[in-house]
Protein backbone atom coordinates (compact mmCIF):
# COMPACT_ATOMS: atom_id res chain seq x y z
CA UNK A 1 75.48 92.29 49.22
CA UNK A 2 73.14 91.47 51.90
CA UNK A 3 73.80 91.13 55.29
CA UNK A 4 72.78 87.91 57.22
CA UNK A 5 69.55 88.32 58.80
CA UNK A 6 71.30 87.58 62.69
CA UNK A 7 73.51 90.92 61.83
CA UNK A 8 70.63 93.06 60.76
CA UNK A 9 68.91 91.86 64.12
CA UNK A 10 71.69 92.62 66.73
CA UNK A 11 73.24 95.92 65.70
CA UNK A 12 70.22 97.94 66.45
CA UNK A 13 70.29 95.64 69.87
CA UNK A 14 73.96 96.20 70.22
CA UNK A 15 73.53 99.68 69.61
CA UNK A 16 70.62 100.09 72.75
CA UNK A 17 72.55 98.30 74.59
CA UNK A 18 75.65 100.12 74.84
CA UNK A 19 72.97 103.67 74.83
CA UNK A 20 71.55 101.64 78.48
CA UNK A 21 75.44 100.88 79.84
CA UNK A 22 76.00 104.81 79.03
CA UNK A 23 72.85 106.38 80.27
CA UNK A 24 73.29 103.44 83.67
CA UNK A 25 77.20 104.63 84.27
CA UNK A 26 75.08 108.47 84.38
CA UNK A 27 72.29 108.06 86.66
CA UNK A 28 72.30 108.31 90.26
CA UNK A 29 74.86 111.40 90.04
CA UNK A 30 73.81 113.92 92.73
CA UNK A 31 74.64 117.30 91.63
CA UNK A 32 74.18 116.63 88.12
CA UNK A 33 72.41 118.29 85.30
CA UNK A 34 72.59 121.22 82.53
CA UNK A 35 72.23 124.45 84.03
CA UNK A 36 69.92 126.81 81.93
CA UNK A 37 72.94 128.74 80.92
CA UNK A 38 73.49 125.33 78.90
CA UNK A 39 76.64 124.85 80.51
CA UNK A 40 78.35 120.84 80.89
CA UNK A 41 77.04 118.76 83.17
CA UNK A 42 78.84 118.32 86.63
CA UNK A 43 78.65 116.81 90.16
CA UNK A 44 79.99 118.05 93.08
CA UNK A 45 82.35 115.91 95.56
CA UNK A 46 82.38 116.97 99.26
CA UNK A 47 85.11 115.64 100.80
CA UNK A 48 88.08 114.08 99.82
CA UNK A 49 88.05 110.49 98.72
CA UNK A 50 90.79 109.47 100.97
CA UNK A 51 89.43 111.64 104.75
CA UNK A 52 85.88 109.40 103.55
CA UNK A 53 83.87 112.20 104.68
CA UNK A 54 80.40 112.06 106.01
CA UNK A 55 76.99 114.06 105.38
CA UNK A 56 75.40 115.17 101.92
CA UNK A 57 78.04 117.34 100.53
CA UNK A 58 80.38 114.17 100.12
CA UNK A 59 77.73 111.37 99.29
CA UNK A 60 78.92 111.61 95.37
CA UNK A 61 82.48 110.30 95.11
CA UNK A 62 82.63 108.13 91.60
CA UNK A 63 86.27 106.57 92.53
CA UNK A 64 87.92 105.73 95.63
CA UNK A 65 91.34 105.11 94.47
CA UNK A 66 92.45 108.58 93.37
CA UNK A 67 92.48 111.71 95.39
CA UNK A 68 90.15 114.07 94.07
CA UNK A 69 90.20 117.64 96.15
CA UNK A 70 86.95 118.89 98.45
CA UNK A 71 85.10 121.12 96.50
CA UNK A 72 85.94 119.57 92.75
CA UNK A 73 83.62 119.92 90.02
CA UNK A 74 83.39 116.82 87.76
CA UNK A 75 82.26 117.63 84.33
CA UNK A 76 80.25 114.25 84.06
CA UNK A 77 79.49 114.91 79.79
CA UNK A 78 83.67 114.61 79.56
CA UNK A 79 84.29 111.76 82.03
CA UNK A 80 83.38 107.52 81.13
CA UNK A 81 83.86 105.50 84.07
CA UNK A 82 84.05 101.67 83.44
CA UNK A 83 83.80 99.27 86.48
CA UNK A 84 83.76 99.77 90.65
CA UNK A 85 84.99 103.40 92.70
CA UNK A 86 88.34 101.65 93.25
CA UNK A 87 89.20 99.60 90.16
CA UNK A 88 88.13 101.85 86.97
CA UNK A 89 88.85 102.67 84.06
CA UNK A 90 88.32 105.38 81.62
CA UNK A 91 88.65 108.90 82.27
CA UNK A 92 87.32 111.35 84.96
CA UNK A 93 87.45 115.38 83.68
CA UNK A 94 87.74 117.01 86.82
CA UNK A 95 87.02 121.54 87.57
CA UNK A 96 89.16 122.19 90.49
CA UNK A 97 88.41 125.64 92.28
CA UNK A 98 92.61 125.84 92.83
CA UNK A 99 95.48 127.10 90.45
CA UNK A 100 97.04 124.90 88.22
CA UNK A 101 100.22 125.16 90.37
CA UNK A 102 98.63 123.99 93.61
CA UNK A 103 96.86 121.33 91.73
CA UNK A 104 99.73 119.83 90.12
CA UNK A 105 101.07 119.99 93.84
CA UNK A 106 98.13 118.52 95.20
CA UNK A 107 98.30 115.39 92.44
CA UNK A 108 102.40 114.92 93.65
CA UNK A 109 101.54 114.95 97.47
CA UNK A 110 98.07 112.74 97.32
CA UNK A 111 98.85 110.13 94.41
CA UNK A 112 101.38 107.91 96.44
CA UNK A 113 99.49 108.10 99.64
CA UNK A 114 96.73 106.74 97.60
CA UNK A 115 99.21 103.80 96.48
CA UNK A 116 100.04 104.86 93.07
CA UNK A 117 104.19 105.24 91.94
CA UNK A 118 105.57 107.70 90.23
CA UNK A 119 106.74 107.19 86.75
CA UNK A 120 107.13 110.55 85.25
CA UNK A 121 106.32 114.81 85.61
CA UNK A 122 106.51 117.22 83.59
CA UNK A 123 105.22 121.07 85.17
CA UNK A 124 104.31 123.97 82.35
CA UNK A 125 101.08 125.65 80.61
CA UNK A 126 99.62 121.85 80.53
CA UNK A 127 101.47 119.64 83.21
CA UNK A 128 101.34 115.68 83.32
CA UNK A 129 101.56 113.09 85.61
CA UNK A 130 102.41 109.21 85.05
CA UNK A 131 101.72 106.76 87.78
CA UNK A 132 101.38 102.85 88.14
CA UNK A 133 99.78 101.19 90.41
CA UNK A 134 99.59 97.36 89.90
CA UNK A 135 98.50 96.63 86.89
CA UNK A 136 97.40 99.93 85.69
CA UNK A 137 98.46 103.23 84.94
CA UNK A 138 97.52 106.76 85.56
CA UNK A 139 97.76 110.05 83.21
CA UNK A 140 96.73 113.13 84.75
CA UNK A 141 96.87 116.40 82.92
CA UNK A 142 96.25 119.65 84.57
CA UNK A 143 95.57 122.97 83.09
CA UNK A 144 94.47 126.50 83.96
CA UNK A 145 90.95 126.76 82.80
CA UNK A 146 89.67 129.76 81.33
CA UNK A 147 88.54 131.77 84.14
CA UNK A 148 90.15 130.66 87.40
CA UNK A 149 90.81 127.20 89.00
CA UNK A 150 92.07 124.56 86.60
CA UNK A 151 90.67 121.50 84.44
CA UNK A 152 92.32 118.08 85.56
CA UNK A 153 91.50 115.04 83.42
CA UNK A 154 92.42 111.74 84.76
CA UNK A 155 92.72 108.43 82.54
CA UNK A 156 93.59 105.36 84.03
CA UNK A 157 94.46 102.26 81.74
CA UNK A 158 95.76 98.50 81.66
CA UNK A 159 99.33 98.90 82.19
CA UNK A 160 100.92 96.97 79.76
CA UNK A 161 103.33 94.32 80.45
CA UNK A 162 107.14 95.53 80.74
CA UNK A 163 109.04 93.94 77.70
CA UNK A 164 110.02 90.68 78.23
CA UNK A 165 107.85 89.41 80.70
CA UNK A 166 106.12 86.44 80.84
CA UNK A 167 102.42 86.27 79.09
CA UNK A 168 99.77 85.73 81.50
CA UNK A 169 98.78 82.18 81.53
CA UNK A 170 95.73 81.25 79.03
CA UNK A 171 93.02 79.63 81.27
């Protein structure tokens, strides 16, 4: 069976497109790049996203909405942000240069500050966190990495409607 000629036309240009939204979302990351050890790609954020701070060291901060430690590593082949630094989502894949005890602490203290509620914990070898913040929610896992500090990935999501509510309104 053959497929309509408009089909064979716009997958390959469906296909370069979404190669140009992926390589966009990458550029502009200061800090970025393979190291010749071949190791994963990651940029460095200076300052906390909340204290806003000034100079170089903090002028890469991809979201503005979640805290995200002074120092942290994010391992930009693992993270896919979708849309501005304070309403994303996708998933950030964070290397945090603290144990995965004062991480998850660190997660508990910042998260409401940053306007996000609490929904659920759980603290082991791999600890979560649930929040919800409007009409989204956030899953952050933390775990020790190999050597020292810990890995933190954070997805955020569309929070989806509590049962029984009312459908948004069709416009």
């Amino acid at each position: 069976m053959r497929h309509p000629t408009f089909l064979r036309r716009s997958l390959p240009v469906a296909g370069m497109a979404v190669a140009l939204l992926l390589a966009a979302g990458c550029t502009g990351m200061q800090g970025s790049g393979k190291s010749s050890s071949g190791t994963s790609s990651t940029a460095t954020v200076g300052a906390s996203s909340q204290t806003g701070g000034t100079g170089a060291a903090a002028a890469y901060t991809p979201v503005s909405d979640v805290p995200i430690p002074p120092g942290t590593k994010i391992n930009t082949e693992r993270s896919f942000i979708l849309g501005g630094p304070d309403r994303w989502f996708g998933k950030i894949s964070l290397v945090l240069d603290r144990t995965s005890t004062l991480a998850y602490a660190y997660f508990v203290d910042q998260m409401p500050t940053f306007g996000w509620e609490a929904v659920m914990a759980t603290q082991g070898k791999v600890s979560s966190l649930t929040y919800v913040r409007g009409d989204r929610t956030a899953l952050i896992e933390i775990e020790p990495a190999t050597l020292r500090g810990s890995d933190v990935v954070i997805t955020v999501s569309p929070r989806p409607p509590a049962p029984g509510a009312a459908a948004p309104a069709k416009k």
